[in-house]
C-alpha atoms as a PDB file:
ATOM      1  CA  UNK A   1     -54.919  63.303 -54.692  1.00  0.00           C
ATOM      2  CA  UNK A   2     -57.933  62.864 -57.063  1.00  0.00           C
ATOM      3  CA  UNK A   3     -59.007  59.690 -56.824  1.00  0.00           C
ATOM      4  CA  UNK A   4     -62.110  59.812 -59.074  1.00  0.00           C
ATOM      5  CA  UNK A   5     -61.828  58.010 -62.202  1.00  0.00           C
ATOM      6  CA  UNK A   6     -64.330  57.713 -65.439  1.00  0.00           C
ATOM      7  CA  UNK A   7     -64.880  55.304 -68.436  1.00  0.00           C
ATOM      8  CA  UNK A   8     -62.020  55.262 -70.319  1.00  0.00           C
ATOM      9  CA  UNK A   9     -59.413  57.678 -68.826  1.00  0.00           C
ATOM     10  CA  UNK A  10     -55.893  55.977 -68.973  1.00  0.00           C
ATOM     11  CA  UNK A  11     -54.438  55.202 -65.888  1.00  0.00           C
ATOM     12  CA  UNK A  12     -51.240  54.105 -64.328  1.00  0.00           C
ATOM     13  CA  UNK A  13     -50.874  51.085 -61.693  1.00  0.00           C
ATOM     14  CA  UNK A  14     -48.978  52.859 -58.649  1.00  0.00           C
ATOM     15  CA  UNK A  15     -49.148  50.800 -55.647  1.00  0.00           C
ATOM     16  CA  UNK A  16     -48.302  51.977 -52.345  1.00  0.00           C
ATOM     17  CA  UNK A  17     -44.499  52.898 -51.354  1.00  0.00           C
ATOM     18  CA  UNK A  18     -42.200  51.464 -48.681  1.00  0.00           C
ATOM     19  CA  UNK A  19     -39.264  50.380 -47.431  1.00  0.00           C
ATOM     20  CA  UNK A  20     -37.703  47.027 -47.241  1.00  0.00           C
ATOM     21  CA  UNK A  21     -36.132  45.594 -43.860  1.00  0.00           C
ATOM     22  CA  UNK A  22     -33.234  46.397 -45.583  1.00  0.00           C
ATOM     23  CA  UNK A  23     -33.786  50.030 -46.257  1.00  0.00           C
ATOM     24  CA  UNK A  24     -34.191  49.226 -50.453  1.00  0.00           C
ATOM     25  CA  UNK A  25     -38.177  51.246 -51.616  1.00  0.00           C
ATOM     26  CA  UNK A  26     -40.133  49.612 -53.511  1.00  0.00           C
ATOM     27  CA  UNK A  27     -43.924  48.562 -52.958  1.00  0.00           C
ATOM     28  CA  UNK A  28     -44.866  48.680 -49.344  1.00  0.00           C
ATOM     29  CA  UNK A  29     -43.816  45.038 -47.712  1.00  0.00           C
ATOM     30  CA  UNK A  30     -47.582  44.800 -46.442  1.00  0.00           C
ATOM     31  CA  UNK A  31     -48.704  44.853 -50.520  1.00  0.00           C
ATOM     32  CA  UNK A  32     -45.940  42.648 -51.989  1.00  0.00           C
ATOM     33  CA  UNK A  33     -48.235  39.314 -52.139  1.00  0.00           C
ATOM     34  CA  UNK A  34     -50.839  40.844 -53.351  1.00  0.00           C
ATOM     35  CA  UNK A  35     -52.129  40.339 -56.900  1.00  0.00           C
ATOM     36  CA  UNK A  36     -52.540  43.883 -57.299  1.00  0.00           C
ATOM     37  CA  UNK A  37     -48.761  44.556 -56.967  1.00  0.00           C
ATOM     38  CA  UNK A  38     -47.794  42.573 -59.822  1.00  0.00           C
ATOM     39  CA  UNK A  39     -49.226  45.536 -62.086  1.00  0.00           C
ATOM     40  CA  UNK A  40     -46.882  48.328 -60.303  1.00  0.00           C
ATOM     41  CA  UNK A  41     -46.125  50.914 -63.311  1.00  0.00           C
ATOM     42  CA  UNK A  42     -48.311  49.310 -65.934  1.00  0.00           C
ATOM     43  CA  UNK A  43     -50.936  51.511 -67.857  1.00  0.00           C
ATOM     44  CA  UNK A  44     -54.308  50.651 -68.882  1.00  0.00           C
ATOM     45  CA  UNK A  45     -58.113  52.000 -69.177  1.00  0.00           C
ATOM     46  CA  UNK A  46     -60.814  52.200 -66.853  1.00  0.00           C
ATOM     47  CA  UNK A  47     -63.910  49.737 -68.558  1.00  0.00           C
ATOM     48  CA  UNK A  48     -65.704  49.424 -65.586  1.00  0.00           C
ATOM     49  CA  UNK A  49     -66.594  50.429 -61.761  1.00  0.00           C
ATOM     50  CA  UNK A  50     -68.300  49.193 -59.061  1.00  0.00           C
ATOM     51  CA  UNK A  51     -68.835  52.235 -56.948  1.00  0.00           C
ATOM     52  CA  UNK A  52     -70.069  49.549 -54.086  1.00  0.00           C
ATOM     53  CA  UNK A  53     -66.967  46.996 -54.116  1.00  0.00           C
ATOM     54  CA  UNK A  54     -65.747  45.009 -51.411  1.00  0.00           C
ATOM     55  CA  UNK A  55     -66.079  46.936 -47.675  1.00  0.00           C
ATOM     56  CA  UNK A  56     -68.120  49.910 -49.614  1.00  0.00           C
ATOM     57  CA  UNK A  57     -64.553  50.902 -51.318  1.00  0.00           C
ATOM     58  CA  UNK A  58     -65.346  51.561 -54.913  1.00  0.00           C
ATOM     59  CA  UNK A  59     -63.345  49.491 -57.221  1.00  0.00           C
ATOM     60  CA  UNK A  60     -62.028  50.399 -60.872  1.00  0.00           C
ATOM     61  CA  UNK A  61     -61.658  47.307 -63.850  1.00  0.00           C
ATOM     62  CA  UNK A  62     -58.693  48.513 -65.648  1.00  0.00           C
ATOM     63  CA  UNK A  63     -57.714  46.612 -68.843  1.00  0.00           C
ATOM     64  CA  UNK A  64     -54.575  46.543 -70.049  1.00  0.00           C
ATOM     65  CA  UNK A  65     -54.770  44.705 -73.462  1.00  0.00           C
ATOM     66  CA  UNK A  66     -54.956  47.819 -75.207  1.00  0.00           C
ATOM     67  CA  UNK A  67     -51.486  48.898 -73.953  1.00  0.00           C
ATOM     68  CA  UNK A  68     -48.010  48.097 -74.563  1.00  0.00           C
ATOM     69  CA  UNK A  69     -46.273  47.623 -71.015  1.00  0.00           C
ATOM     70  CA  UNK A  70     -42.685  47.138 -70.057  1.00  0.00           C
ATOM     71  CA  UNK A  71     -43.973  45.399 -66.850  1.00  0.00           C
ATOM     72  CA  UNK A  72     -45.106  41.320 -67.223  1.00  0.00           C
ATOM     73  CA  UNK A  73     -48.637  41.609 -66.254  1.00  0.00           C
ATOM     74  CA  UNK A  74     -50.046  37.988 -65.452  1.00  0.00           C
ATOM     75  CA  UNK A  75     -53.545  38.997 -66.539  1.00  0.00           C
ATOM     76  CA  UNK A  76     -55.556  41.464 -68.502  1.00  0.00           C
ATOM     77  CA  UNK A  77     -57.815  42.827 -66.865  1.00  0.00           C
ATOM     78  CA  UNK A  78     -57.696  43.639 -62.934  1.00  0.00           C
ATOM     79  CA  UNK A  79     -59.719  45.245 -60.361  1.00  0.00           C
ATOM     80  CA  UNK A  80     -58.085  48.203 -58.747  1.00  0.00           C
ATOM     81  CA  UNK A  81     -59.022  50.312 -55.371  1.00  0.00           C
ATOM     82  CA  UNK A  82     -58.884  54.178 -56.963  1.00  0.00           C
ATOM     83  CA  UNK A  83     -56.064  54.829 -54.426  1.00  0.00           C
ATOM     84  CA  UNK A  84     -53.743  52.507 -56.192  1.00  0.00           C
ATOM     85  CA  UNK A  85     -53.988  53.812 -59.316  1.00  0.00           C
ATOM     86  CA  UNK A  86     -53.618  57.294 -61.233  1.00  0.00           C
ATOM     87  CA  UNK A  87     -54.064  59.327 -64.620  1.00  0.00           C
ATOM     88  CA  UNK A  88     -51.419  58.559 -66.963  1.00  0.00           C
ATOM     89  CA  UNK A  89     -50.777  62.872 -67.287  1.00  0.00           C
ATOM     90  CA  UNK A  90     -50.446  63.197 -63.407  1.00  0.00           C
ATOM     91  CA  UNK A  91     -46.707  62.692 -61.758  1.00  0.00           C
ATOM     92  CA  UNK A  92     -47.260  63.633 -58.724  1.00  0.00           C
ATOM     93  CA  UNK A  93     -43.730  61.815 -57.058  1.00  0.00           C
ATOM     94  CA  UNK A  94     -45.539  59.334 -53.691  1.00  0.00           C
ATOM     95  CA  UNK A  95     -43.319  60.250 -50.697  1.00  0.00           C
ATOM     96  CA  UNK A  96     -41.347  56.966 -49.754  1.00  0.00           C
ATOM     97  CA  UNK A  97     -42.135  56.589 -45.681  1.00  0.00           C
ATOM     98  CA  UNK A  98     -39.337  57.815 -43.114  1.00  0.00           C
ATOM     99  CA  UNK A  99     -41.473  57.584 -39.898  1.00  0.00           C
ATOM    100  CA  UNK A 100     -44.257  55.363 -39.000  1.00  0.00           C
ATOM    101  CA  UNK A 101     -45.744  51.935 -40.011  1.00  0.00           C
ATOM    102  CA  UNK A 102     -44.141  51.940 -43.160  1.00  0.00           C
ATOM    103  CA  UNK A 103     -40.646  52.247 -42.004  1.00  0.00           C
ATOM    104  CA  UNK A 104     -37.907  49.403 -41.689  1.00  0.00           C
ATOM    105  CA  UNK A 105     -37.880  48.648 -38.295  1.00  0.00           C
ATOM    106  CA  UNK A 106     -34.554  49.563 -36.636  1.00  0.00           C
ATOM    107  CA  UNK A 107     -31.461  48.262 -36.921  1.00  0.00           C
ATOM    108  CA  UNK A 108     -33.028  46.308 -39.842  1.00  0.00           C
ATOM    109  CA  UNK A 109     -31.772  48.638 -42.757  1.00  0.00           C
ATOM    110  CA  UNK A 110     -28.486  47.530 -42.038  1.00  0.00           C
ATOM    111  CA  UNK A 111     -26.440  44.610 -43.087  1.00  0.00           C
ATOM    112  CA  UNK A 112     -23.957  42.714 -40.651  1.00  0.00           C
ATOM    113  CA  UNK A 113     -20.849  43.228 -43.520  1.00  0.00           C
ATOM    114  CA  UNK A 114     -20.670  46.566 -42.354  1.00  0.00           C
ATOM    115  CA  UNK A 115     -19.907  45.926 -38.522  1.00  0.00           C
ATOM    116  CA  UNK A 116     -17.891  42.860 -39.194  1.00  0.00           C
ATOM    117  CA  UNK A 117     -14.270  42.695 -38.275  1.00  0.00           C
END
């Protein structure tokens, strides 16, 4: 995954993947409060970097003024880590977690109408 971006390349908000607790994907449940989430699928340009942001992770100002989105963005302009976002041309599909951190925990996926009597 090429996470280098430049001034002006149009890029597409695509958070990280998960699983709910009850086995629906989506954003990953540790992402879903963040502000950053709210922007899932929207498309915007690259106006600025900060190739020293927060914890030396170099952070990307997308604006999305310029753009007609489907998705209600709360805000204009938003600072993005390069791993959450991607060029508009590339659709590469993100593999939705099936083992590990990101996983519904077990016996979680599944609702109590199906074992009732």
């Amino acid at each position: 995954m090429n996470n280098v971006f430049d001034f002006g390349d149009e890029v597409t908000v695509a958070m990280p993947r998960g699983v709910s607790k009850r086995g629906i994907p989506g954003i990953s449940v540790l992402y879903t409060t963040w502000p950053e989430a709210r922007f899932d699928g929207a498309t915007g340009t690259v106006i600025g970097i900060d190739p020293r942001g927060t914890y030396g992770i170099p952070l990307y100002l997308v604006d999305f003024s310029t753009h007609k989105n489907r998705v209600a963005i709360p805000w204009q302009r938003q600072w993005f880590r390069g791993e959450w976002i991607k060029h508009v041309g590339d659709e590469t599909p993100q593999p939705i977690a099936t083992e590990g951190a990101l996983m519904a925990p077990s016996g979680q996926a599944k609702t109590t109408v199906e074992e009732s009597t």
